[in-house]
PDB file of N, CA and C in Angstrom:
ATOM      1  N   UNK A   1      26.194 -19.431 -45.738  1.00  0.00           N
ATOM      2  CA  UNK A   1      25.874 -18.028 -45.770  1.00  0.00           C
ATOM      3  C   UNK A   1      25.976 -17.496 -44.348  1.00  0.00           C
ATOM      4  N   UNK A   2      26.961 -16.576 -44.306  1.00  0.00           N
ATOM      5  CA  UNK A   2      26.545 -15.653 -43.026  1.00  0.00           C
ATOM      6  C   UNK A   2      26.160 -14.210 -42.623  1.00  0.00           C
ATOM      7  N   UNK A   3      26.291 -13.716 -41.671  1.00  0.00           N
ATOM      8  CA  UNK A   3      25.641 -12.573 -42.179  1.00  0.00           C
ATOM      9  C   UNK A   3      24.880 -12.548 -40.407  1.00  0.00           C
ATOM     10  N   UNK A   4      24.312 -11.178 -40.365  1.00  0.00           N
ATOM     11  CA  UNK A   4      23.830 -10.468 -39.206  1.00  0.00           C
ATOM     12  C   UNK A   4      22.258 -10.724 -38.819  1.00  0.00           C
ATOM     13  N   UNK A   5      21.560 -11.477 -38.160  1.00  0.00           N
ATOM     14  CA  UNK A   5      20.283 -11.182 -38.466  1.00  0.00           C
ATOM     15  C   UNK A   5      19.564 -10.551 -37.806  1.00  0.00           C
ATOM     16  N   UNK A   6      18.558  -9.180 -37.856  1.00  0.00           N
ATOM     17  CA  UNK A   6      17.750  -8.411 -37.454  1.00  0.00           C
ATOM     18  C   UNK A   6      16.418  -8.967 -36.949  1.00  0.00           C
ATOM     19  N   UNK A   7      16.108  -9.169 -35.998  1.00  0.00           N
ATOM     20  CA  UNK A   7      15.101  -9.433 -35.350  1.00  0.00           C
ATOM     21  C   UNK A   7      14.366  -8.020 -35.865  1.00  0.00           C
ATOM     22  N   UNK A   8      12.821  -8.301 -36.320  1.00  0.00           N
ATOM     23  CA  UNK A   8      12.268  -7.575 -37.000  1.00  0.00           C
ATOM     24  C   UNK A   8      10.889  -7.124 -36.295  1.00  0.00           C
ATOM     25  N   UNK A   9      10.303  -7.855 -35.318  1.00  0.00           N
ATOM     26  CA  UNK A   9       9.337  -7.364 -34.389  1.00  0.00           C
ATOM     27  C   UNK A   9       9.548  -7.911 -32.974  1.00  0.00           C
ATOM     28  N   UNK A  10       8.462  -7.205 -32.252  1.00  0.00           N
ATOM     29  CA  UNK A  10       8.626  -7.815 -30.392  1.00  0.00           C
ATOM     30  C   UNK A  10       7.871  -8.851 -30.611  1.00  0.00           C
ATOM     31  N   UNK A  11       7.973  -9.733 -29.650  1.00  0.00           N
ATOM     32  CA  UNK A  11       6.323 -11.131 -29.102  1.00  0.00           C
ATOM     33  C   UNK A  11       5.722  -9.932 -28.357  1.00  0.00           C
ATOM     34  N   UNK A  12       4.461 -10.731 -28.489  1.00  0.00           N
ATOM     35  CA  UNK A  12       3.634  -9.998 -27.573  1.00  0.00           C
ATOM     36  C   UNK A  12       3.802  -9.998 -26.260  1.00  0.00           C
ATOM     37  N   UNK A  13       4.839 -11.005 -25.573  1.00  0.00           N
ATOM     38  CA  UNK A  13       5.286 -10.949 -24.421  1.00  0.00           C
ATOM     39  C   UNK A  13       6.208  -9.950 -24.070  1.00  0.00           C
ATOM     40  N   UNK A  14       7.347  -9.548 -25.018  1.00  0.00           N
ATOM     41  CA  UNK A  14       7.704  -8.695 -25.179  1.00  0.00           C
ATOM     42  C   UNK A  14       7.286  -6.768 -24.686  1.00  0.00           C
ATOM     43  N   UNK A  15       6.126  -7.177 -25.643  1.00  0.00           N
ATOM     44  CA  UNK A  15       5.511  -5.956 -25.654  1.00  0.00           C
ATOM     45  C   UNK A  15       4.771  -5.812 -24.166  1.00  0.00           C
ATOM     46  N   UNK A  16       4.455  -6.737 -23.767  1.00  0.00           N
ATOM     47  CA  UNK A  16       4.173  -6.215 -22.222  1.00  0.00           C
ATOM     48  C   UNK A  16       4.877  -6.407 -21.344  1.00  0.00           C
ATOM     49  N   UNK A  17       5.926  -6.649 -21.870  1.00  0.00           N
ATOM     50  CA  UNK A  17       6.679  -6.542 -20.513  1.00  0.00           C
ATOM     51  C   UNK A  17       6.944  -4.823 -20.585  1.00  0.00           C
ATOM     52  N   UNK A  18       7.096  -4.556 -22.270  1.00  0.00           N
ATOM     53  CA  UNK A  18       7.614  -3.153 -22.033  1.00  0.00           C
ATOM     54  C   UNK A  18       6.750  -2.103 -21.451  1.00  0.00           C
ATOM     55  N   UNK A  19       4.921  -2.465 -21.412  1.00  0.00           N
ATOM     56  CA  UNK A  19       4.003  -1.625 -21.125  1.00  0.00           C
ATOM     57  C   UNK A  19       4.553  -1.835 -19.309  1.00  0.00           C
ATOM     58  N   UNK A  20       4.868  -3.164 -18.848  1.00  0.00           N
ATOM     59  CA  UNK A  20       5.179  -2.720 -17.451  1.00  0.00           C
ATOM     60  C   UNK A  20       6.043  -1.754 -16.901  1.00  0.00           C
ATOM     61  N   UNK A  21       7.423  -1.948 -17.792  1.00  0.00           N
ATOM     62  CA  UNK A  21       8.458  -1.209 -17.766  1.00  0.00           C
ATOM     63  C   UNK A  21       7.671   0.702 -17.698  1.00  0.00           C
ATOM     64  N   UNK A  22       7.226   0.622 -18.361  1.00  0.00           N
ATOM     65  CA  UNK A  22       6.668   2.477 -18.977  1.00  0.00           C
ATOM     66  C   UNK A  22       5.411   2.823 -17.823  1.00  0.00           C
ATOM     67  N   UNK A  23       4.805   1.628 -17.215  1.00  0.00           N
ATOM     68  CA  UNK A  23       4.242   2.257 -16.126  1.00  0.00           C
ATOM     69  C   UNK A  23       4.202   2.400 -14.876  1.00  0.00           C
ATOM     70  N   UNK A  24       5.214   1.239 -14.232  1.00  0.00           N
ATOM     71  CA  UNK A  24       5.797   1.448 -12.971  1.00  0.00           C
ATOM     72  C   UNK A  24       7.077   1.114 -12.501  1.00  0.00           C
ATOM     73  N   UNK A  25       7.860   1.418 -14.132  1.00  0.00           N
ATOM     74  CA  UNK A  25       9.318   2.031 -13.885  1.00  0.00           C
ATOM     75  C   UNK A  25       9.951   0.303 -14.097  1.00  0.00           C
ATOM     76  N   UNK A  26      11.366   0.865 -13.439  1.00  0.00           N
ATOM     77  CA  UNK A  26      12.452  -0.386 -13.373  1.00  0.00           C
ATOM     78  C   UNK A  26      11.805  -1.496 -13.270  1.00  0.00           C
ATOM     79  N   UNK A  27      10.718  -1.938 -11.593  1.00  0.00           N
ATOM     80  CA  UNK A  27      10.818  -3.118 -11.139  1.00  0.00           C
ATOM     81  C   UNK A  27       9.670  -3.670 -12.372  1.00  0.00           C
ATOM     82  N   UNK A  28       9.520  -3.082 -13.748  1.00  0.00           N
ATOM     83  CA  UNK A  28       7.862  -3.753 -14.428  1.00  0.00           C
ATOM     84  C   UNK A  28       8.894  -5.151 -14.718  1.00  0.00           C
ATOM     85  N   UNK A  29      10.155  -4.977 -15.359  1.00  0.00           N
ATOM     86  CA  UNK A  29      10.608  -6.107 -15.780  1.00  0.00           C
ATOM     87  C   UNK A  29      10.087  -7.382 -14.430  1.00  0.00           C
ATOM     88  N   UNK A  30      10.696  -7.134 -13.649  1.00  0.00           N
ATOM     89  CA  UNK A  30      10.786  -8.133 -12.185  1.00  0.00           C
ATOM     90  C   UNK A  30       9.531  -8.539 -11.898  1.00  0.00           C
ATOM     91  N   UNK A  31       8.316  -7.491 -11.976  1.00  0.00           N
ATOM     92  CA  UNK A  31       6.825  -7.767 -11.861  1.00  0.00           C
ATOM     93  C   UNK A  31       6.181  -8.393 -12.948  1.00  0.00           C
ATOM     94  N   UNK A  32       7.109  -8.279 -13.873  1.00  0.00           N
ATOM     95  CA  UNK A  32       6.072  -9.244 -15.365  1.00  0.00           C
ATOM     96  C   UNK A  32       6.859 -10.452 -15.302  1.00  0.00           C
ATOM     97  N   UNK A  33       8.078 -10.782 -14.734  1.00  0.00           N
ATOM     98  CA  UNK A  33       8.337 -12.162 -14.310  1.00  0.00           C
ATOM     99  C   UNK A  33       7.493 -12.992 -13.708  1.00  0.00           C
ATOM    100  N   UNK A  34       7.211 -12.154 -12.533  1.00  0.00           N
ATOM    101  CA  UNK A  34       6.712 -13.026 -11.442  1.00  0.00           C
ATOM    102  C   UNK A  34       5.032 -13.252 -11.944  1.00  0.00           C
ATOM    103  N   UNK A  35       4.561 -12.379 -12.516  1.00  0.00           N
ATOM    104  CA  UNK A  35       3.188 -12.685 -13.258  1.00  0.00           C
ATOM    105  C   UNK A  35       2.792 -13.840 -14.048  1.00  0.00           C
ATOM    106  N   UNK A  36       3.918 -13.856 -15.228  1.00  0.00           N
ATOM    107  CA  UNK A  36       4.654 -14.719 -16.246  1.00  0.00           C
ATOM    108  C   UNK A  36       4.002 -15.802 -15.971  1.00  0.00           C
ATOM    109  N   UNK A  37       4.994 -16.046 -14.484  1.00  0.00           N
ATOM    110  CA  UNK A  37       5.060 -17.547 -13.674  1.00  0.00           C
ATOM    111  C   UNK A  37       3.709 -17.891 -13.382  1.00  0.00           C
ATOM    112  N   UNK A  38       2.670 -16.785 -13.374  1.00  0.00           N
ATOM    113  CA  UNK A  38       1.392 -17.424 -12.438  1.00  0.00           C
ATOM    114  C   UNK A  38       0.228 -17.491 -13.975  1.00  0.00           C
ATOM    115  N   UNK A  39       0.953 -17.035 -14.962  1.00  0.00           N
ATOM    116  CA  UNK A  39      -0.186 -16.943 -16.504  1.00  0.00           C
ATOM    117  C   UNK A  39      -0.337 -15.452 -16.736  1.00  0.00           C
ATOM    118  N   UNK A  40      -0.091 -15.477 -17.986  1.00  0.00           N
ATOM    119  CA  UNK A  40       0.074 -14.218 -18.611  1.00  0.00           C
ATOM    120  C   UNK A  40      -1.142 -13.989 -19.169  1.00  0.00           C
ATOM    121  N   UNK A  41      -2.161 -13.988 -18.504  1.00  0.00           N
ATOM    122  CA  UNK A  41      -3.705 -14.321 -18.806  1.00  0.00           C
ATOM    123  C   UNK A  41      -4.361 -12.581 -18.657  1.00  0.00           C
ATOM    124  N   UNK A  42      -5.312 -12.520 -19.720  1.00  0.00           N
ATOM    125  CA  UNK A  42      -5.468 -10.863 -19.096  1.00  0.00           C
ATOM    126  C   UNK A  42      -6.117 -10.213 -17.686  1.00  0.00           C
ATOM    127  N   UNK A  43      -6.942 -12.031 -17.535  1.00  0.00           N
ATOM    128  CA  UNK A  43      -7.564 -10.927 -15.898  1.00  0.00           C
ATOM    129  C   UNK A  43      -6.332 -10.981 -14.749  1.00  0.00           C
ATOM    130  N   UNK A  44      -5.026 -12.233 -14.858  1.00  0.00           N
ATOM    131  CA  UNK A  44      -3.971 -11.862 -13.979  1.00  0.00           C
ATOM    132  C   UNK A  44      -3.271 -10.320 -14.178  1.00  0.00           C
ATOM    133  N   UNK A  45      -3.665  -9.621 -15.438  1.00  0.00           N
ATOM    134  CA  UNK A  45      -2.864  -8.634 -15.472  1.00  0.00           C
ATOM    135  C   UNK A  45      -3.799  -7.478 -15.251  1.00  0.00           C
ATOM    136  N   UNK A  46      -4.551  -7.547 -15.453  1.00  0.00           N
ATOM    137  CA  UNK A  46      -5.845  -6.520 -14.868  1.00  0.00           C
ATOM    138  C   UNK A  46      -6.029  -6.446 -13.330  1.00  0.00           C
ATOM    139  N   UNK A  47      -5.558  -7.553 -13.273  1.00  0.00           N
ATOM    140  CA  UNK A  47      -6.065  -7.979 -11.215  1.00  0.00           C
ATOM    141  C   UNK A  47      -4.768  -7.149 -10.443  1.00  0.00           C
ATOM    142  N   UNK A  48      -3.688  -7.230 -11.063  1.00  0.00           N
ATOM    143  CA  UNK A  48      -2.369  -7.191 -10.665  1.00  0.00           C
ATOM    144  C   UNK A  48      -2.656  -5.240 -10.968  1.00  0.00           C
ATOM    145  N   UNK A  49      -3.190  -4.856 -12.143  1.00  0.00           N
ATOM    146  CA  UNK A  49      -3.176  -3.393 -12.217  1.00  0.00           C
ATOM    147  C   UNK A  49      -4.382  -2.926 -11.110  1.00  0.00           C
ATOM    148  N   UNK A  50      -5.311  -3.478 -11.124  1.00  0.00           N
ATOM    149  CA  UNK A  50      -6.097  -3.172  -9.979  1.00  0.00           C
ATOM    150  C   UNK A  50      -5.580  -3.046  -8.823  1.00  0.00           C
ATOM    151  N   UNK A  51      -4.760  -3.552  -8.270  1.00  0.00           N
ATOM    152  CA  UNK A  51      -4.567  -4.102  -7.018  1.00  0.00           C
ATOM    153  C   UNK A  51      -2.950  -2.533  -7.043  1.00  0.00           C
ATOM    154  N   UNK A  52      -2.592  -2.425  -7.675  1.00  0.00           N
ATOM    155  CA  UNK A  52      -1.582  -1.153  -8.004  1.00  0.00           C
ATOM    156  C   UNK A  52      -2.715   0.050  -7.574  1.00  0.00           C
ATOM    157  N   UNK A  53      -4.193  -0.075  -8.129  1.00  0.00           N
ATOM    158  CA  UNK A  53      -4.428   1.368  -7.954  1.00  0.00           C
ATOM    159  C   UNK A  53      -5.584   1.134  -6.462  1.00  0.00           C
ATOM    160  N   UNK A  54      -5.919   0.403  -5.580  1.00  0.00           N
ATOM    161  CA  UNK A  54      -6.047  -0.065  -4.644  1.00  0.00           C
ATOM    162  C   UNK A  54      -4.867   0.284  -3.711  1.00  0.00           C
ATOM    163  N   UNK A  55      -3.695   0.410  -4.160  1.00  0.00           N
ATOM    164  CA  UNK A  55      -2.470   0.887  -2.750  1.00  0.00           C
ATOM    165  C   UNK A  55      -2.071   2.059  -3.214  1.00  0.00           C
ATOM    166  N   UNK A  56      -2.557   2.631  -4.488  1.00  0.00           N
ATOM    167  CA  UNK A  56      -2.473   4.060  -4.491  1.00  0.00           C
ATOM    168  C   UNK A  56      -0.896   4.231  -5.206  1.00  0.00           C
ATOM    169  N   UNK A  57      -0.498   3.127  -6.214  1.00  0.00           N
ATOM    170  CA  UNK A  57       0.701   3.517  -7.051  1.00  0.00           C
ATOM    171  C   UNK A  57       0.633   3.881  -8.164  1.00  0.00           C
ATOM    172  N   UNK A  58      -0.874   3.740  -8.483  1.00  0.00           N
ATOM    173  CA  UNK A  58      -1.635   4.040 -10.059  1.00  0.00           C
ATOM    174  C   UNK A  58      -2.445   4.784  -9.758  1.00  0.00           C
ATOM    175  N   UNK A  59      -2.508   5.879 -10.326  1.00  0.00           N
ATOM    176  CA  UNK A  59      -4.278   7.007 -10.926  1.00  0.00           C
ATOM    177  C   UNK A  59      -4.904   6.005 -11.490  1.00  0.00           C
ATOM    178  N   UNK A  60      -6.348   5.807 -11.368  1.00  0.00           N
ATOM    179  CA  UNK A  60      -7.248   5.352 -12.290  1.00  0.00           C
ATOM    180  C   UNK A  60      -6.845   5.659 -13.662  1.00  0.00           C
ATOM    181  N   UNK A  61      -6.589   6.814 -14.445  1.00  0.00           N
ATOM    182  CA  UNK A  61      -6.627   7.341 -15.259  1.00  0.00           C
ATOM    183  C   UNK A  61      -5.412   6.434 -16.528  1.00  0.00           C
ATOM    184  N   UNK A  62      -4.519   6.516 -15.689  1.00  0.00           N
ATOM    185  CA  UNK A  62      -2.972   5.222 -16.084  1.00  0.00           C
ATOM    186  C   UNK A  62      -3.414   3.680 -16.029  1.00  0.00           C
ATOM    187  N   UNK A  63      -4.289   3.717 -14.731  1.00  0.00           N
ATOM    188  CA  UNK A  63      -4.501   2.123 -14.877  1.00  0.00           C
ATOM    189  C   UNK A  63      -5.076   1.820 -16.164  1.00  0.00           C
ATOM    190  N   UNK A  64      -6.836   2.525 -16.669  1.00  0.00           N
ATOM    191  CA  UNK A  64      -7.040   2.372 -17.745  1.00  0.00           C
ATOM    192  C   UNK A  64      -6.430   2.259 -18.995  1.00  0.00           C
ATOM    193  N   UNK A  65      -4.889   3.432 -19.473  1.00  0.00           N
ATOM    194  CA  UNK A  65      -4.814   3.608 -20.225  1.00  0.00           C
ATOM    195  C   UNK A  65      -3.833   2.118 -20.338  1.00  0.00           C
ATOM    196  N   UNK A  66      -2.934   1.733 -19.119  1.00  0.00           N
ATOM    197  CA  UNK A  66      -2.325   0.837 -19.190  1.00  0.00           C
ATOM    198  C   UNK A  66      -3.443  -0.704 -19.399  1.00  0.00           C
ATOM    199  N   UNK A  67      -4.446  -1.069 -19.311  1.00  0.00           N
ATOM    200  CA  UNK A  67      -5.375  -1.838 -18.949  1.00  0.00           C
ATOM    201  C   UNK A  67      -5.737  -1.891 -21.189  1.00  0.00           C
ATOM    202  N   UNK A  68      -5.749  -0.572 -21.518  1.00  0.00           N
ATOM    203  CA  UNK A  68      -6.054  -0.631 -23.176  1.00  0.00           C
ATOM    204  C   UNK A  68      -4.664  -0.859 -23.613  1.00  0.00           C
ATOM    205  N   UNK A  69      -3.794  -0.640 -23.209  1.00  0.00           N
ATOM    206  CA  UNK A  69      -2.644  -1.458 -24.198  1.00  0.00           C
ATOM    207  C   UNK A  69      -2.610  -2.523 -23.897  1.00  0.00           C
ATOM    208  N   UNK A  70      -2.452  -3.290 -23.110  1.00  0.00           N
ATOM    209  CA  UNK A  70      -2.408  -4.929 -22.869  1.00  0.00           C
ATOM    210  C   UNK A  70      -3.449  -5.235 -23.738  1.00  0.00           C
ATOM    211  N   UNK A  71      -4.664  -4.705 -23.473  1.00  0.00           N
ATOM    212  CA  UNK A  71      -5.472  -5.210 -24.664  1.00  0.00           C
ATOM    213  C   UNK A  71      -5.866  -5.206 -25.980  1.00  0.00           C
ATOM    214  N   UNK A  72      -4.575  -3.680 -26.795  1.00  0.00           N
ATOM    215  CA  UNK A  72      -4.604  -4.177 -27.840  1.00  0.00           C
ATOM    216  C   UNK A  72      -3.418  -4.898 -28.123  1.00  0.00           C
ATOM    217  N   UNK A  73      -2.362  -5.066 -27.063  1.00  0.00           N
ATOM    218  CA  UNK A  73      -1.113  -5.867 -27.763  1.00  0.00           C
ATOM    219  C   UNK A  73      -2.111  -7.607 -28.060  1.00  0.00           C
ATOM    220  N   UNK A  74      -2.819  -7.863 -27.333  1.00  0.00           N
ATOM    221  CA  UNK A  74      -3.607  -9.107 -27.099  1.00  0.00           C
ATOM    222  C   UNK A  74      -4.399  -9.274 -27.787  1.00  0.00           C
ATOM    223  N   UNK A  75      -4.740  -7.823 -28.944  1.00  0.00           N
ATOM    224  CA  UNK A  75      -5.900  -8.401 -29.879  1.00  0.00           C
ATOM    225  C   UNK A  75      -7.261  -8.178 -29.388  1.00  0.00           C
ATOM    226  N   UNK A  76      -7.200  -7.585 -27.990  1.00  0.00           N
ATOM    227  CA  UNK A  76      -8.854  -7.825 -27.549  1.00  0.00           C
ATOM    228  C   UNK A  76      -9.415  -6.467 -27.604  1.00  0.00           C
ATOM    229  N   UNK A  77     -10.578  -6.558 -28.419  1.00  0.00           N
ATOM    230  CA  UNK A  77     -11.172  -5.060 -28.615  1.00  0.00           C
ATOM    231  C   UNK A  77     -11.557  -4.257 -26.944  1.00  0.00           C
ATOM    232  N   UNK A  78     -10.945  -2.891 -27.163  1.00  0.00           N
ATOM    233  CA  UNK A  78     -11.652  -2.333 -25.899  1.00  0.00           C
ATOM    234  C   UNK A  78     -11.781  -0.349 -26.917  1.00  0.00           C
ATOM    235  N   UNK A  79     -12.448   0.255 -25.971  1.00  0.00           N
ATOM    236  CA  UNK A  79     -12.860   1.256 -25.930  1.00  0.00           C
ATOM    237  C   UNK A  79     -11.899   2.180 -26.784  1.00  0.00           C
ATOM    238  N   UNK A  80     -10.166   2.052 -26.445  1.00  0.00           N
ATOM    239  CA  UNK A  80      -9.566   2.808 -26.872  1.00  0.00           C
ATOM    240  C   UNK A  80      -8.800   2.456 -28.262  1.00  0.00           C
ATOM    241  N   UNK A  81      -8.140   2.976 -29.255  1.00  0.00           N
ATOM    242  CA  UNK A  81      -7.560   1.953 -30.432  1.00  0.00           C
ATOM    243  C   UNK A  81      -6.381   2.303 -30.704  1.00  0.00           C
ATOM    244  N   UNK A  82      -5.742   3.166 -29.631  1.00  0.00           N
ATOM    245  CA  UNK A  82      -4.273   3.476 -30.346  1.00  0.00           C
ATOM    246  C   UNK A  82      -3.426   3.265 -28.685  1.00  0.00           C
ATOM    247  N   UNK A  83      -2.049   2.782 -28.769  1.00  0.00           N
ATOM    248  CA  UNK A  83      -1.606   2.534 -27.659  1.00  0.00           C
ATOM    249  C   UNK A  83      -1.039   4.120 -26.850  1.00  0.00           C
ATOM    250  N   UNK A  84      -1.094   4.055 -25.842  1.00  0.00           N
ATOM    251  CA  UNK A  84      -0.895   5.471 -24.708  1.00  0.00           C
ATOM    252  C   UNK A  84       0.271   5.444 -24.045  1.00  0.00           C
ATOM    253  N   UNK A  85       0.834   6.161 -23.652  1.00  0.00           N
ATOM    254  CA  UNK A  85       1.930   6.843 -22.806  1.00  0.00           C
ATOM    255  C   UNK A  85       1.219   7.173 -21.085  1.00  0.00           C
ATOM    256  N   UNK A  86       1.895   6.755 -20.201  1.00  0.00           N
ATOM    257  CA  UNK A  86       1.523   7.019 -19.002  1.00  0.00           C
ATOM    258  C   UNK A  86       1.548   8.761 -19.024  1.00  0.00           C
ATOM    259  N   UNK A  87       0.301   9.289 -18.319  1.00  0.00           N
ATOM    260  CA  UNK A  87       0.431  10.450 -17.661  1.00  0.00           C
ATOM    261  C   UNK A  87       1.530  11.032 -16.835  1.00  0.00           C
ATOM    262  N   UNK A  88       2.175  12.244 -16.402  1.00  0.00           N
ATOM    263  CA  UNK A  88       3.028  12.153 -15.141  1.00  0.00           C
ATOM    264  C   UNK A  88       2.173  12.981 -14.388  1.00  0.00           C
ATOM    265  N   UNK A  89       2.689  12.982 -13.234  1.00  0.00           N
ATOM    266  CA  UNK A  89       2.049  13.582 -12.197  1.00  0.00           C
ATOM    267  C   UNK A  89       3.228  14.181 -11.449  1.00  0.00           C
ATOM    268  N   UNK A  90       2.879  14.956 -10.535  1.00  0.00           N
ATOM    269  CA  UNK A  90       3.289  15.930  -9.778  1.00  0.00           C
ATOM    270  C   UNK A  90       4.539  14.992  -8.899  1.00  0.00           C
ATOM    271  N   UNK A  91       4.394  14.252  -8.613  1.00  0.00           N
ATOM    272  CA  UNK A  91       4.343  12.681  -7.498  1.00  0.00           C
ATOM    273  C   UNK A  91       4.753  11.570  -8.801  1.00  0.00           C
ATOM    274  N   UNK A  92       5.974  11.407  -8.899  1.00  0.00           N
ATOM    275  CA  UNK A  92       6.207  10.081  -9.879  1.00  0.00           C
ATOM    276  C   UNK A  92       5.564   8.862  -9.463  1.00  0.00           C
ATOM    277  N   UNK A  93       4.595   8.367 -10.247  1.00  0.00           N
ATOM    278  CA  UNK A  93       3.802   6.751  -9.512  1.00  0.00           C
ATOM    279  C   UNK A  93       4.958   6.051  -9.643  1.00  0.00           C
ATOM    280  N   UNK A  94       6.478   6.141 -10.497  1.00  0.00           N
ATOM    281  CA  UNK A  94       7.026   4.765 -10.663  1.00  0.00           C
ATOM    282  C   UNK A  94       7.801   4.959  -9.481  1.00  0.00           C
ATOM    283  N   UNK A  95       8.003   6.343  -8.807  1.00  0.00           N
ATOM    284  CA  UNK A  95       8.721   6.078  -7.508  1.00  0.00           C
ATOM    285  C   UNK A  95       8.539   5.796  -6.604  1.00  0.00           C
ATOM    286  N   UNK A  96       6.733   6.274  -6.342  1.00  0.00           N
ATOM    287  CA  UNK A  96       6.320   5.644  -5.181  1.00  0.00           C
ATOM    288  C   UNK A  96       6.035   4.097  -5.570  1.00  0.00           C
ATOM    289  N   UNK A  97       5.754   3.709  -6.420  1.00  0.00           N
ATOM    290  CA  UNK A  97       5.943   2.014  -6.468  1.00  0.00           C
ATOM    291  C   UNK A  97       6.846   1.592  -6.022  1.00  0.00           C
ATOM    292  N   UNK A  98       8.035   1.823  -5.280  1.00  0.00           N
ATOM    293  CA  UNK A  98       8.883   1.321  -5.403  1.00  0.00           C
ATOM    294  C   UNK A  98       9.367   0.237  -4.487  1.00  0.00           C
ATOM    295  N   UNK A  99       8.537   1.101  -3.039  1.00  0.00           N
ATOM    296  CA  UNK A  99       8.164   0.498  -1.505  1.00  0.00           C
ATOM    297  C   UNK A  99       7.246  -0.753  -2.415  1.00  0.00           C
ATOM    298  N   UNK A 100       6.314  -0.514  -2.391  1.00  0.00           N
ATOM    299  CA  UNK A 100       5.040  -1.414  -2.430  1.00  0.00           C
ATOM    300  C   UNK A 100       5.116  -2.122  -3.315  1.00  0.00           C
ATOM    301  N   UNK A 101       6.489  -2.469  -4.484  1.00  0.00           N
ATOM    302  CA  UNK A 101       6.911  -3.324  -5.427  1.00  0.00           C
ATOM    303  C   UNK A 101       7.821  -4.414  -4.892  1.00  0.00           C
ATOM    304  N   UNK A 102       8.456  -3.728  -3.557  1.00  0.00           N
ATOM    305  CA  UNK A 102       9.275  -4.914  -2.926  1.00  0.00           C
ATOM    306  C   UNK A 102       8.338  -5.644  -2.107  1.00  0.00           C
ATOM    307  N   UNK A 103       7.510  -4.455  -1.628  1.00  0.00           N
ATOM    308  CA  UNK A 103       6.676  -5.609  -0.815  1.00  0.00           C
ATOM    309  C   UNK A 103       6.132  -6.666  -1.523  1.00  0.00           C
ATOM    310  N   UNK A 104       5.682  -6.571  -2.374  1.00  0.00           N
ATOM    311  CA  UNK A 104       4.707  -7.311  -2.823  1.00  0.00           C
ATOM    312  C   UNK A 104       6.021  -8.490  -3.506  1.00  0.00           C
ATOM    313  N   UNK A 105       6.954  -8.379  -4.285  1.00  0.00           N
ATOM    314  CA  UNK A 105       7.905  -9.429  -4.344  1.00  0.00           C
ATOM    315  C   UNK A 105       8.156 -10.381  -3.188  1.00  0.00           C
ATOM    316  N   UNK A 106       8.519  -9.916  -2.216  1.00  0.00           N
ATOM    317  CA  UNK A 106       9.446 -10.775  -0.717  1.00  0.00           C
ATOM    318  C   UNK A 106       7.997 -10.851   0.236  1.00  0.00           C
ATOM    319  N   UNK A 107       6.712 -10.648  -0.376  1.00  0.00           N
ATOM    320  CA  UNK A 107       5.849 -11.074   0.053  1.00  0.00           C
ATOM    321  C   UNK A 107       5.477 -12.762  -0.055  1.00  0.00           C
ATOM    322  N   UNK A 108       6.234 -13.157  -1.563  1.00  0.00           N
ATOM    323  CA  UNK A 108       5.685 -14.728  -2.006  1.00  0.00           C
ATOM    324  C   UNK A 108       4.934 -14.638  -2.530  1.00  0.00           C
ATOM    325  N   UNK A 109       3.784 -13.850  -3.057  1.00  0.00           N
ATOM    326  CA  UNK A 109       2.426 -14.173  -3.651  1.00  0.00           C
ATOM    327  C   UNK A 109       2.739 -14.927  -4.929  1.00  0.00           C
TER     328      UNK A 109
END
């Protein structure tokens, strides 16, 4: 038998890579690699969004909303129950990430 087959849902790895992609642009793919590598664990990805709104590439407001989708792609109950869309702002956060995304790559961490 042959025939075409349709992949019919994302992994949940998947799915966050795409929440990286939607909140700080191009490099989320490249930044959920390098995460990947260290555990795709939720406080590495909470620590990693913290540390975004600590250099000022995230509003609080995005970090959270990005902080409740990881946690419902993961199953883990939080505050909010439906997945969110980044805010925009005046000031694109995925552009100014863009400096402080290389750094932090060709940094080694």
């Amino acid at each position: 038998m042959s025939g075409v087959t349709r992949k019919v849902s994302q992994t949940v790895e998947e799915k966050i890579e795409s929440q990286f992609q939607k909140f700080i642009g191009p490099m989320g793919s490249h930044v959920f690699s390098e995460l990947k590598k260290k555990g795709l664990t939720r406080e590495n990805i909470f620590d990693y969004i913290d540390e975004l709104v600590e250099e000022g590439i995230l509003k609080n407001e995005n970090a959270e909303l990005f902080k409740r989708n990881i946690d419902l792609i993961m199953n883990i109950p939080s505050e909010g129950c439906e997945k969110e869309e980044p805010r925009k702002s005046e000031e694109s956060e995925k552009e100014k990430s863009g400096s402080f995304l290389k750094k932090l790559i060709f940094r080694g961490d």
